[in-house]
C-alpha atoms as a PDB file:
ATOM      1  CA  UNK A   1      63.501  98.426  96.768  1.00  0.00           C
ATOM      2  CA  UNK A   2      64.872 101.702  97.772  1.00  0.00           C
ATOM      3  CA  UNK A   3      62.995 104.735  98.958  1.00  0.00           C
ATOM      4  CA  UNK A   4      64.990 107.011  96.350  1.00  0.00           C
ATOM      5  CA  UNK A   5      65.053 105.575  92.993  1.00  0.00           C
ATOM      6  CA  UNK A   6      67.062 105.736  89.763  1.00  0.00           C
ATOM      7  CA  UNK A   7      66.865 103.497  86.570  1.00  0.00           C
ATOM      8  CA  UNK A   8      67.217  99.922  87.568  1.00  0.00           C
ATOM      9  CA  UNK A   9      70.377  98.540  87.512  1.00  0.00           C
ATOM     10  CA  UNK A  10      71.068  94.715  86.268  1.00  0.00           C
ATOM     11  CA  UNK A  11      73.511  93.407  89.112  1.00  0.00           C
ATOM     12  CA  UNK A  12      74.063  89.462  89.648  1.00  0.00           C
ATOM     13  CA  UNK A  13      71.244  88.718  86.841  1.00  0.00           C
ATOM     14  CA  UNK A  14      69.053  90.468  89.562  1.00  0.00           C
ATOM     15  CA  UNK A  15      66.834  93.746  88.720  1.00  0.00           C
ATOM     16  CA  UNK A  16      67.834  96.017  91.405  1.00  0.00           C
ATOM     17  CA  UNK A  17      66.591  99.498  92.128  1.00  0.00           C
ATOM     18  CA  UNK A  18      69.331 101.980  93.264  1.00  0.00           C
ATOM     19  CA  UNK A  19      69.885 104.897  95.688  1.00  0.00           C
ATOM     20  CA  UNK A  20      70.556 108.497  93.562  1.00  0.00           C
ATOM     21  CA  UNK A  21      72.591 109.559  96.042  1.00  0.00           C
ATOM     22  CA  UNK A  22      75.271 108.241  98.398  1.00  0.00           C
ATOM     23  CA  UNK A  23      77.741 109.741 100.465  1.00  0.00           C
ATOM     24  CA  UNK A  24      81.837 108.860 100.044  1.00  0.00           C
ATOM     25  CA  UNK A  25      84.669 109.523 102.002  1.00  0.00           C
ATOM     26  CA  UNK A  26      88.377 109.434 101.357  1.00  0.00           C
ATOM     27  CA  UNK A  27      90.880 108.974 103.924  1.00  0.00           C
ATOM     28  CA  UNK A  28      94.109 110.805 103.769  1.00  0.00           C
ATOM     29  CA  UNK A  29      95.984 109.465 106.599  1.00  0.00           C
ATOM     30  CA  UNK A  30      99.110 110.330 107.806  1.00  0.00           C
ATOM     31  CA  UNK A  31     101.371 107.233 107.612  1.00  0.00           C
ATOM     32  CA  UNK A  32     104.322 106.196 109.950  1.00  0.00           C
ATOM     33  CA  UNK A  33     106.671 103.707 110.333  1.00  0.00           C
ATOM     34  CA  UNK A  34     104.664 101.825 113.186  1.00  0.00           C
ATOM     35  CA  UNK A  35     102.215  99.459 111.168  1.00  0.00           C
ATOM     36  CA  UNK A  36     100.066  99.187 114.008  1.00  0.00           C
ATOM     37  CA  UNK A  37      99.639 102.761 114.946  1.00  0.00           C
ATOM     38  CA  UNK A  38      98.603 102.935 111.193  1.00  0.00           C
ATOM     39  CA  UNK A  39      95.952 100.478 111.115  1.00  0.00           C
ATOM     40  CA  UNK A  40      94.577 101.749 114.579  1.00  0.00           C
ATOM     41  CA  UNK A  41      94.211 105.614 113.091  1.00  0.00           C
ATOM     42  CA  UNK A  42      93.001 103.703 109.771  1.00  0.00           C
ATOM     43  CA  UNK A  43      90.326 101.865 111.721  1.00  0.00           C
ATOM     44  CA  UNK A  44      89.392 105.064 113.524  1.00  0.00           C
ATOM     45  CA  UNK A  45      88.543 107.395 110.524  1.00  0.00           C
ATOM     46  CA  UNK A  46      86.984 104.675 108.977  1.00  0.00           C
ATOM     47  CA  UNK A  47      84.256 105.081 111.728  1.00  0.00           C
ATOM     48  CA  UNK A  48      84.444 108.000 112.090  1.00  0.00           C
ATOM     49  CA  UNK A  49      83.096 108.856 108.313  1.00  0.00           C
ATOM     50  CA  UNK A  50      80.894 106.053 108.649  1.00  0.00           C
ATOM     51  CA  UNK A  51      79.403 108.200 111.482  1.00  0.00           C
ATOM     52  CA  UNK A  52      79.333 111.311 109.443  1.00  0.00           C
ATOM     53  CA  UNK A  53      76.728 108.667 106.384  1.00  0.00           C
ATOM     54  CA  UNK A  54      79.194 107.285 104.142  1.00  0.00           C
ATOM     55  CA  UNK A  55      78.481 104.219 102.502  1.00  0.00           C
ATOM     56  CA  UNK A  56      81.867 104.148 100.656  1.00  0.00           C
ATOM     57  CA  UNK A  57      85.365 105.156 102.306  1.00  0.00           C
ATOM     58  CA  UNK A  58      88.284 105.032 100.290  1.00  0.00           C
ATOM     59  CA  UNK A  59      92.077 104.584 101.898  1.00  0.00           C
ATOM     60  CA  UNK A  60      95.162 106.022 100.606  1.00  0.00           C
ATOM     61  CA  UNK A  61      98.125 104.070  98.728  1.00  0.00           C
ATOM     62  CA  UNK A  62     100.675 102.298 101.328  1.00  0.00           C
ATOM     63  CA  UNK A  63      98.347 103.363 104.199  1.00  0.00           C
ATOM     64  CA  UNK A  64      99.865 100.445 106.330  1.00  0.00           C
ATOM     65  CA  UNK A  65     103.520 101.196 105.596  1.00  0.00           C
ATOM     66  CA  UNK A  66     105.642 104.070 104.136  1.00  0.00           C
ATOM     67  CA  UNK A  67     106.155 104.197 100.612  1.00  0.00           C
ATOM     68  CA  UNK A  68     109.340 103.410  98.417  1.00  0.00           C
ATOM     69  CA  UNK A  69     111.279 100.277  97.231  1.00  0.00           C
ATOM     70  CA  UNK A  70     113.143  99.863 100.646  1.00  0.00           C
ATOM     71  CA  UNK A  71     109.942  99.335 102.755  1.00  0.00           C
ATOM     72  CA  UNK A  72     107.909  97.286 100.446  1.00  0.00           C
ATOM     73  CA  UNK A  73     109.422  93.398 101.603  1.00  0.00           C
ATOM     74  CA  UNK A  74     109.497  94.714 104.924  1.00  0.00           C
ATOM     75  CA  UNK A  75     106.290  95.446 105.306  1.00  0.00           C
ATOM     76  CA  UNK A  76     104.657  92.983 102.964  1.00  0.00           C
ATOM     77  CA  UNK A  77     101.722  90.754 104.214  1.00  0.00           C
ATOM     78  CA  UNK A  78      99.673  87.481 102.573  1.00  0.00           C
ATOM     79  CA  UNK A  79      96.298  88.450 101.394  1.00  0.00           C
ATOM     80  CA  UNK A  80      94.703  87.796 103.881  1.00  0.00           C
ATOM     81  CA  UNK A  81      96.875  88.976 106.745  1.00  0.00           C
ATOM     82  CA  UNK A  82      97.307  91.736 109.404  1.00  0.00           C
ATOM     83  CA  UNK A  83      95.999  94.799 107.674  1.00  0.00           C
ATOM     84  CA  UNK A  84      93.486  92.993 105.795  1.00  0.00           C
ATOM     85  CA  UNK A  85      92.001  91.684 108.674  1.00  0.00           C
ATOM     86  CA  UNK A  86      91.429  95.188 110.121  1.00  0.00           C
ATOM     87  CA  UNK A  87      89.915  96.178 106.737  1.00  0.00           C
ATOM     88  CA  UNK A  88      87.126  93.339 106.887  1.00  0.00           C
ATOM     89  CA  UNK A  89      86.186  94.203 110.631  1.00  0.00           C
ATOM     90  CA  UNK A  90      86.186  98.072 110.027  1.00  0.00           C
ATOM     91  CA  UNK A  91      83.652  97.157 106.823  1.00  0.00           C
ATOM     92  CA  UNK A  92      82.051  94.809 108.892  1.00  0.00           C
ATOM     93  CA  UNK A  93      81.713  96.831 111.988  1.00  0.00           C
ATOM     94  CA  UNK A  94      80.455 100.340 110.207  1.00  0.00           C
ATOM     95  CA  UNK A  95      78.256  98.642 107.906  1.00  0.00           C
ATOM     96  CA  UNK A  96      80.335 100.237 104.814  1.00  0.00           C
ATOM     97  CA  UNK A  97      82.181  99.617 101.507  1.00  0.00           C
ATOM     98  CA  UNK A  98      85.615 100.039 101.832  1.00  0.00           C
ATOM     99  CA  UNK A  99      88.135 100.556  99.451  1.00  0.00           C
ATOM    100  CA  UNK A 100      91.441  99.339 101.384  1.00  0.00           C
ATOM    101  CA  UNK A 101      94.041 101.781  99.801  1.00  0.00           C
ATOM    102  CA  UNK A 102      96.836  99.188  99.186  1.00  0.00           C
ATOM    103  CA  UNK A 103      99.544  97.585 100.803  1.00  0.00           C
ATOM    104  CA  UNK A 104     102.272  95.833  99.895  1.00  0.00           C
ATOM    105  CA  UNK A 105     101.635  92.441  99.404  1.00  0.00           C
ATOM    106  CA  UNK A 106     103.900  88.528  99.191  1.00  0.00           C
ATOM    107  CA  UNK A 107     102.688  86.025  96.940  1.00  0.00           C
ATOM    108  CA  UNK A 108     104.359  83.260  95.839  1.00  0.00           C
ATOM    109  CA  UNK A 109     108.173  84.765  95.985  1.00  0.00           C
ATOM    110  CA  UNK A 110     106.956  88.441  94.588  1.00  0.00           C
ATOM    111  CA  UNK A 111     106.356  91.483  95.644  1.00  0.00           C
ATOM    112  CA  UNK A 112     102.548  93.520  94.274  1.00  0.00           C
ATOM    113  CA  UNK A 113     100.963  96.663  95.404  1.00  0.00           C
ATOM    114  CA  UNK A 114      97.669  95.069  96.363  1.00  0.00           C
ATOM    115  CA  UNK A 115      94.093  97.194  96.762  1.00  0.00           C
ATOM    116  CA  UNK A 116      91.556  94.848  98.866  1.00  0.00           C
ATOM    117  CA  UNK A 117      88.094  95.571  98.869  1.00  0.00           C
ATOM    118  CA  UNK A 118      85.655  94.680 101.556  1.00  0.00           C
ATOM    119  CA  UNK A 119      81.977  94.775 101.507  1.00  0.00           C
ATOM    120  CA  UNK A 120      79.535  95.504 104.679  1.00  0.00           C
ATOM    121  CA  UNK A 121      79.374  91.987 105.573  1.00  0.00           C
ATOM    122  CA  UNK A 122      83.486  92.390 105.593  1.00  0.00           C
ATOM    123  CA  UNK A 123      83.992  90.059 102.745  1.00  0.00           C
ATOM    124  CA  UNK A 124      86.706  90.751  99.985  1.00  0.00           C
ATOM    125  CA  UNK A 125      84.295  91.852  96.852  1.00  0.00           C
ATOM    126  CA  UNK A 126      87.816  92.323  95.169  1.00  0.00           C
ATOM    127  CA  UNK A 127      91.938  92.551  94.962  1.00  0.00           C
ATOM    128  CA  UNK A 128      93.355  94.644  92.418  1.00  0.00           C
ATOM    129  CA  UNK A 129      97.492  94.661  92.107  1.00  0.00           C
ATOM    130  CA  UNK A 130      98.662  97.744  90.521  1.00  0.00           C
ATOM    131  CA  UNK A 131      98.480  97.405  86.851  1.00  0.00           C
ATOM    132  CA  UNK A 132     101.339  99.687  85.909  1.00  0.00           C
ATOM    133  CA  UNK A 133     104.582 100.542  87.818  1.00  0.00           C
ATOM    134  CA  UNK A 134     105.230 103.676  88.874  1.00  0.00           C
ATOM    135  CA  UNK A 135     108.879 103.595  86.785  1.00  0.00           C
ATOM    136  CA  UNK A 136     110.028 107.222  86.528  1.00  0.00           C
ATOM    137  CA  UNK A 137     113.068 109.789  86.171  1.00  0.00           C
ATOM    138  CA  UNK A 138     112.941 113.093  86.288  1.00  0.00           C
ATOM    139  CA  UNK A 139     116.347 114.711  86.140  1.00  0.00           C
ATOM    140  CA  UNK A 140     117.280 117.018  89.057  1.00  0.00           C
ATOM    141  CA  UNK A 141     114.060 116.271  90.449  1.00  0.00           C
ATOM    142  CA  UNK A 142     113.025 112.537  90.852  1.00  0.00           C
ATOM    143  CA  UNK A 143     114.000 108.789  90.023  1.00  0.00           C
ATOM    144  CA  UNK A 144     111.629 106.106  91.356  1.00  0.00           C
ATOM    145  CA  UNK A 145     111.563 102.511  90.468  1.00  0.00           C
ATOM    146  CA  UNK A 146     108.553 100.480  91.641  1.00  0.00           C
ATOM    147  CA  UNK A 147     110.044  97.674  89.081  1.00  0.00           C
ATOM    148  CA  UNK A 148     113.386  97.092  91.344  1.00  0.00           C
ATOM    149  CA  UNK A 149     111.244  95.648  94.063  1.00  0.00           C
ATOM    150  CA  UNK A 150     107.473  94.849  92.797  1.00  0.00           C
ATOM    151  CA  UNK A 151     105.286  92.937  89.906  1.00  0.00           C
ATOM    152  CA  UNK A 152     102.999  94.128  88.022  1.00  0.00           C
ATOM    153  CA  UNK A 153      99.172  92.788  88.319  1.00  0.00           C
ATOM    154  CA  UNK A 154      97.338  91.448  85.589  1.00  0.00           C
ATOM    155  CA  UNK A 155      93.826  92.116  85.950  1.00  0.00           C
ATOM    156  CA  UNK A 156      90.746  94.953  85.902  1.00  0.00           C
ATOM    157  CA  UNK A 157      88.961  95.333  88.833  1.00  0.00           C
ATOM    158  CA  UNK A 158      85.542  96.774  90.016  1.00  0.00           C
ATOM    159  CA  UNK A 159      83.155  95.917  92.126  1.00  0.00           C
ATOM    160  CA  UNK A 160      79.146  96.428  92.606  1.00  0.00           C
ATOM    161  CA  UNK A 161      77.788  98.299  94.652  1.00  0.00           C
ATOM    162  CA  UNK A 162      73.966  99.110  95.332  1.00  0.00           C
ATOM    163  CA  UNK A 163      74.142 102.310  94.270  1.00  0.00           C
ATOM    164  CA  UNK A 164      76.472 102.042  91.520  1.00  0.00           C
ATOM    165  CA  UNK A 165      79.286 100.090  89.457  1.00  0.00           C
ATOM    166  CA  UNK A 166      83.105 101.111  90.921  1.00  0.00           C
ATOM    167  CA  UNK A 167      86.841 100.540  89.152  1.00  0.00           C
ATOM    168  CA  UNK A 168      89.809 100.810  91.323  1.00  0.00           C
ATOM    169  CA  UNK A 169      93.029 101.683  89.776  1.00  0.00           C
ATOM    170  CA  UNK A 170      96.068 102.663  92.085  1.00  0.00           C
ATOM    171  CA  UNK A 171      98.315 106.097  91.495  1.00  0.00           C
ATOM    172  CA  UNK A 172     100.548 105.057  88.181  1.00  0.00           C
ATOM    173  CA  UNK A 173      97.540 103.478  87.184  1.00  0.00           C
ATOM    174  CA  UNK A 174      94.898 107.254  86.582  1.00  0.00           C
ATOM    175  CA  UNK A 175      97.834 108.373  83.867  1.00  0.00           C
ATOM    176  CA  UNK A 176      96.425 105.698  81.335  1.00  0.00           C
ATOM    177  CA  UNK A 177      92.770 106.579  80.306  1.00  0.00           C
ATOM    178  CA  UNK A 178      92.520 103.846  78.660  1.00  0.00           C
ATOM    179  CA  UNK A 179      91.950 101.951  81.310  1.00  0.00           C
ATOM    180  CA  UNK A 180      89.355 104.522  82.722  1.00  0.00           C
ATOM    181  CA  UNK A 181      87.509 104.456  79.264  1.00  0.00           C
ATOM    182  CA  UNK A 182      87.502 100.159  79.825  1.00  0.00           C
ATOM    183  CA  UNK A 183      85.760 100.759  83.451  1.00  0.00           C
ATOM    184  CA  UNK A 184      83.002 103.447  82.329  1.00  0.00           C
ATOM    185  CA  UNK A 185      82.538 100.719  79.155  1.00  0.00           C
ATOM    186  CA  UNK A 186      81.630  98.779  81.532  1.00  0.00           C
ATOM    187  CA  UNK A 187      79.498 100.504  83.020  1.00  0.00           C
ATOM    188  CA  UNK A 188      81.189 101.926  86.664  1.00  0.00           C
ATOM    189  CA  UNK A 189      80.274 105.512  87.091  1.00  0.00           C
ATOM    190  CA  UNK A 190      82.771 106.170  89.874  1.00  0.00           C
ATOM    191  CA  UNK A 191      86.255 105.378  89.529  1.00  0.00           C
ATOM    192  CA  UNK A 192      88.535 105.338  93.154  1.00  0.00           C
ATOM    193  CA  UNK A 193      92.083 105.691  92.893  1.00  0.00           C
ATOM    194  CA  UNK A 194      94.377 105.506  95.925  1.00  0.00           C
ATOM    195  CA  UNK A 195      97.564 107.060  94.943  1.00  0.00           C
ATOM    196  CA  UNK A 196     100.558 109.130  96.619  1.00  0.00           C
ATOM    197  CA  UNK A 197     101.817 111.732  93.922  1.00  0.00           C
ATOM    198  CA  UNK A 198     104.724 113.425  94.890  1.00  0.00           C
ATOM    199  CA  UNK A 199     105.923 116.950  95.601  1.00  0.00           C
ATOM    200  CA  UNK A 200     107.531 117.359  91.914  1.00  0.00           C
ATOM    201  CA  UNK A 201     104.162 115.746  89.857  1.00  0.00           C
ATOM    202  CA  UNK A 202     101.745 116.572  92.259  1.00  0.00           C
ATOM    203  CA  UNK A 203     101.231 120.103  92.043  1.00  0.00           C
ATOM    204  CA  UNK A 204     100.680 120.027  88.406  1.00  0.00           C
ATOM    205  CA  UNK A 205      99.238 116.798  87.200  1.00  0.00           C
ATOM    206  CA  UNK A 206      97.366 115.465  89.893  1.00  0.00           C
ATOM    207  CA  UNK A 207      94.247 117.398  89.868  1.00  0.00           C
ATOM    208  CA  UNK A 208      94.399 117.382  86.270  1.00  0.00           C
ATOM    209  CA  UNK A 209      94.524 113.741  85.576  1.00  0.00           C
ATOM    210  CA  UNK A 210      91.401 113.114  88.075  1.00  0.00           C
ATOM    211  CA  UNK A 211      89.652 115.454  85.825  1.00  0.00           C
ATOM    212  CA  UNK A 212      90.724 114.453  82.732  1.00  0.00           C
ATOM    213  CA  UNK A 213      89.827 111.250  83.566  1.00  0.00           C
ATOM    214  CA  UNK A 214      86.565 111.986  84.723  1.00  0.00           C
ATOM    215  CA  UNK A 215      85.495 114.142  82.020  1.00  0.00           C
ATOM    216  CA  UNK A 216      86.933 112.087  79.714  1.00  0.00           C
ATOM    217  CA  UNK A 217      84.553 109.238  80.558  1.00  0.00           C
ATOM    218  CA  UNK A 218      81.704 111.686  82.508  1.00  0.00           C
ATOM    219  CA  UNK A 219      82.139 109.706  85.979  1.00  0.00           C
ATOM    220  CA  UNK A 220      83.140 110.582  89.201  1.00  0.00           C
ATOM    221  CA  UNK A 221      86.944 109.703  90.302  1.00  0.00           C
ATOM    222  CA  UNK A 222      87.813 109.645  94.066  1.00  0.00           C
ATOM    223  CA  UNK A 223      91.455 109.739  94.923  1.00  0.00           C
ATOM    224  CA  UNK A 224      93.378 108.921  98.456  1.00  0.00           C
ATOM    225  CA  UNK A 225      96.703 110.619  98.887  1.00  0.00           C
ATOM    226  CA  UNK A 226      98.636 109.787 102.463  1.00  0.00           C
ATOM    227  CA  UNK A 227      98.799 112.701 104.413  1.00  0.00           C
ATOM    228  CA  UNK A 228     102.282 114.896 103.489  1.00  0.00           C
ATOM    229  CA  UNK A 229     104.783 114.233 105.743  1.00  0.00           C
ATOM    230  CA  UNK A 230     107.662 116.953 105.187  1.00  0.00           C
ATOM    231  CA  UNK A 231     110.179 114.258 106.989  1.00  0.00           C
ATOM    232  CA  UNK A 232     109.583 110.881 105.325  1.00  0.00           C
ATOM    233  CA  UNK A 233     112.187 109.515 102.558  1.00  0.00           C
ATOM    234  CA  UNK A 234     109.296 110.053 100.014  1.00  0.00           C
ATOM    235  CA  UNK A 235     107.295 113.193 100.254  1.00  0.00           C
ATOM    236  CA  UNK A 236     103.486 112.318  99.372  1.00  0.00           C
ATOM    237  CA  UNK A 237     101.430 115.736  97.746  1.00  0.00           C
ATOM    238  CA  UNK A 238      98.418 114.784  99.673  1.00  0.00           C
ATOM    239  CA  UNK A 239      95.679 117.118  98.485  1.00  0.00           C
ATOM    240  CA  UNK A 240      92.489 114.081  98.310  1.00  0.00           C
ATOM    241  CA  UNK A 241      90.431 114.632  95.749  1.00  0.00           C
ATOM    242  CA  UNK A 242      86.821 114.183  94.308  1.00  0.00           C
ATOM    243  CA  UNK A 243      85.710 115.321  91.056  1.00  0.00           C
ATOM    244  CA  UNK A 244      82.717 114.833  89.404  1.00  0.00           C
ATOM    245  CA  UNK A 245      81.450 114.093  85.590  1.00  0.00           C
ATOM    246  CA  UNK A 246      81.030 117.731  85.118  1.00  0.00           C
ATOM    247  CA  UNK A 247      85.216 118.378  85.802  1.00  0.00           C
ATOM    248  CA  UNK A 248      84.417 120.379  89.120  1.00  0.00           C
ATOM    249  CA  UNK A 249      86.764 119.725  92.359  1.00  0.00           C
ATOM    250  CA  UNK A 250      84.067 118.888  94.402  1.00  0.00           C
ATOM    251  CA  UNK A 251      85.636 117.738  97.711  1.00  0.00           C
ATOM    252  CA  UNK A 252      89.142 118.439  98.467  1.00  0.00           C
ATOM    253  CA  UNK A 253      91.898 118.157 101.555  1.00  0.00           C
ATOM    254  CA  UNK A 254      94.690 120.009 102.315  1.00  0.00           C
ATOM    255  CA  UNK A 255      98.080 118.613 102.445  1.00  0.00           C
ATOM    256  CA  UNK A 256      97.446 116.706 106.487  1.00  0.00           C
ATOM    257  CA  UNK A 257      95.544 114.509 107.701  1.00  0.00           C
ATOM    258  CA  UNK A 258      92.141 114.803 106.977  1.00  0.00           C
ATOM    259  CA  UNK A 259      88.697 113.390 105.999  1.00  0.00           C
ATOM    260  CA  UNK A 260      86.981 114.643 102.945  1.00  0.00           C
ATOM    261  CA  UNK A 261      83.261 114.230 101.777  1.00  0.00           C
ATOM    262  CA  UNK A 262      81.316 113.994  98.415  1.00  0.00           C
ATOM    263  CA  UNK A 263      77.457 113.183  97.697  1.00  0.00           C
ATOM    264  CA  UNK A 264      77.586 111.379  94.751  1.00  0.00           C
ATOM    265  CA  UNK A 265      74.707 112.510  92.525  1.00  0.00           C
ATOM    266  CA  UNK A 266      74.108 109.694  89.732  1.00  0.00           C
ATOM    267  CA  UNK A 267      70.871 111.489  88.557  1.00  0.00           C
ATOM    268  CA  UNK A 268      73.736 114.097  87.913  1.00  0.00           C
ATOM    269  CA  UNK A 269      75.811 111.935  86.162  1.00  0.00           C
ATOM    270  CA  UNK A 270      72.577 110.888  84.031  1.00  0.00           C
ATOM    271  CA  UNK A 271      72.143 114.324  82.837  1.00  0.00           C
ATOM    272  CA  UNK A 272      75.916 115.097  82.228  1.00  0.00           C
ATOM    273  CA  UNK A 273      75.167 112.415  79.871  1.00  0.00           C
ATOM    274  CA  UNK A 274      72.327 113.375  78.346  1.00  0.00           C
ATOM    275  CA  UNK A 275      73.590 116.839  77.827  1.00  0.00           C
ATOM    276  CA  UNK A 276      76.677 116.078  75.747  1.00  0.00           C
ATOM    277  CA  UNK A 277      76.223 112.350  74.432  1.00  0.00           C
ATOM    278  CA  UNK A 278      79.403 111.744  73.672  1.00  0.00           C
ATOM    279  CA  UNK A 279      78.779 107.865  74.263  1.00  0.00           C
ATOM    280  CA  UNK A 280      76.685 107.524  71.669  1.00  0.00           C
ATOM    281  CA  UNK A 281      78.565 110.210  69.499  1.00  0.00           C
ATOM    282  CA  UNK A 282      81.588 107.953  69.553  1.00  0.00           C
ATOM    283  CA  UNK A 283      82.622 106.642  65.782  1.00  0.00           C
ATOM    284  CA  UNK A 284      83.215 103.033  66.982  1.00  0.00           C
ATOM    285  CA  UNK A 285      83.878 102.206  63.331  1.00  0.00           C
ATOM    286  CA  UNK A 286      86.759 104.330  63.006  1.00  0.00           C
ATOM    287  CA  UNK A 287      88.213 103.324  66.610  1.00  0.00           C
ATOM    288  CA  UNK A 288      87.854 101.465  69.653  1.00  0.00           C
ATOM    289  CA  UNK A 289      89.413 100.680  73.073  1.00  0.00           C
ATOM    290  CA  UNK A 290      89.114  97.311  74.388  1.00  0.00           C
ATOM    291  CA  UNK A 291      90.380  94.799  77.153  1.00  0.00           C
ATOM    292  CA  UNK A 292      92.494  91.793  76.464  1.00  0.00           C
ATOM    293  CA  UNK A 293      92.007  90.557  80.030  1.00  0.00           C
ATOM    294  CA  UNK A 294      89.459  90.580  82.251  1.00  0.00           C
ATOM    295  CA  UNK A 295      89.498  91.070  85.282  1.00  0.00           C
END
């Protein structure tokens, strides 16, 4: 039983008693072209916000690789492989969850933009592909077609933690609450998202989709942006982000490389709750979200 306690949580049929407060960390690393040198400054931060008391470190989309349709078979890897290997020792090693950003991964003939999740034992808790493909075209500004290259996954994914419930989602995927409204159904009261906005969406929608999605749904959302990189094909907005139930930025980075840091209060989130019910006020007879899948 833990020394700080909140209401008992019901994980693997077992009546556990949880931590009200944990430290996370997001990554926003500055990818190159070298795989190596990214796993190596990966590895590094990883520590290095385990030393500062997070429990939870989140990585940034493509954080192995750069991002766009011409680097994705290059750099693709089995699951497990290289970079996932490095993910289970740097959970293993710093005693931490970590959320593994995503990589581009090969499996049977196609291409999916994979998010592996390691426990602090450095087991995989959980692989989520990107749900939805980041299919766009903006005239004059950007065209982008995740479809020419990659496949779509099929699943939800979260995993448990023992302080609270997570779902993962990966960039494309924050821009449909309806999958956010399927997690916090479920009961995950922070959602992660590693994602790399660009300069022409970033400035305007990506702080407001992490809060729309976490008021929306009264959770916390953590996102990991690569670190901008003024001279790569595609430009990432960087700018790291976590917001909590309340719609307050509450940890932010610039646009270079950086580690950011956010106590996440679930008492808080409790009495967010409590305040304005809107769980209980919804009219499930009128409406309703639900999965067709699970995950």
């Amino acid at each position: 039983i833990c020394e700080s306690l909140i209401l008992p949580q019901l994980i693997n049929k077992q009546l556990i008693f949880c931590p009200l407060e944990f430290r996370l960390a997001v990554v926003q690393l500055h990818v190159s072209k070298i795989k190596a040198d990214n796993l190596g400054r990966a590895q590094k931060l990883v520590k290095e916000a385990a030393g500062q008391g997070a429990k939870v470190v989140v990585l940034p989309e493509c954080f192995n690789s750069p991002y766009g349709t011409g680097f994705f078979a290059e750099y693709a890897e089995k699951i497990p492989g290289e970079s996932t290997k490095v993910l289970s020792e740097a959970a293993k090693d710093c005693g931490v969850y970590l959320v593994g950003g995503s990589i581009p991964e090969e499996d049977g003939g196609k291409l999916y933009n994979s998010c592996s999740v390691f426990g602090p034992d450095g087991k995989l808790l959980v692989k989520h592909r990107k749900i939805h493909l980041f299919d766009i075209d903006v005239p004059g500004k950007i065209r982008f077609q995740e479809s020419e290259t990659l496949s779509p996954g099929n699943s939800l994914s979260m995993f448990e933690t023992p302080f609270c419930k997570v779902g993962v989602g990966i960039c494309y995927d924050i821009r449909f609450a309806e999958l956010a409204h399927i997690y916090a159904k479920k009961g995950c009261q922070l959602l992660v998202y590693p994602g790399a906005f660009n300069m022409t969406t970033g400035p305007v929608h990506w702080e407001l989709l992490q809060r729309g999605r976490a008021v929306d749904n009264q959770v916390y959302v953590a996102t990991a942006s690569p670190a901008r990189d003024e001279s790569a094909s595609y430009v990432a907005w960087g700018h790291s982000s976590v917001v909590n139930p309340w719609g307050e930025v509450i940890a932010k980075a610039g646009p270079e490389e950086s580690v950011v840091y956010a106590d996440i209060d679930l008492q808080y989130l409790a009495d967010v709750r409590q305040q304005i019910p809107i769980t209980t006020q919804r009219r499930n007879d009128l409406y309703s979200v639900n999965s067709v899948q699970e995950g």
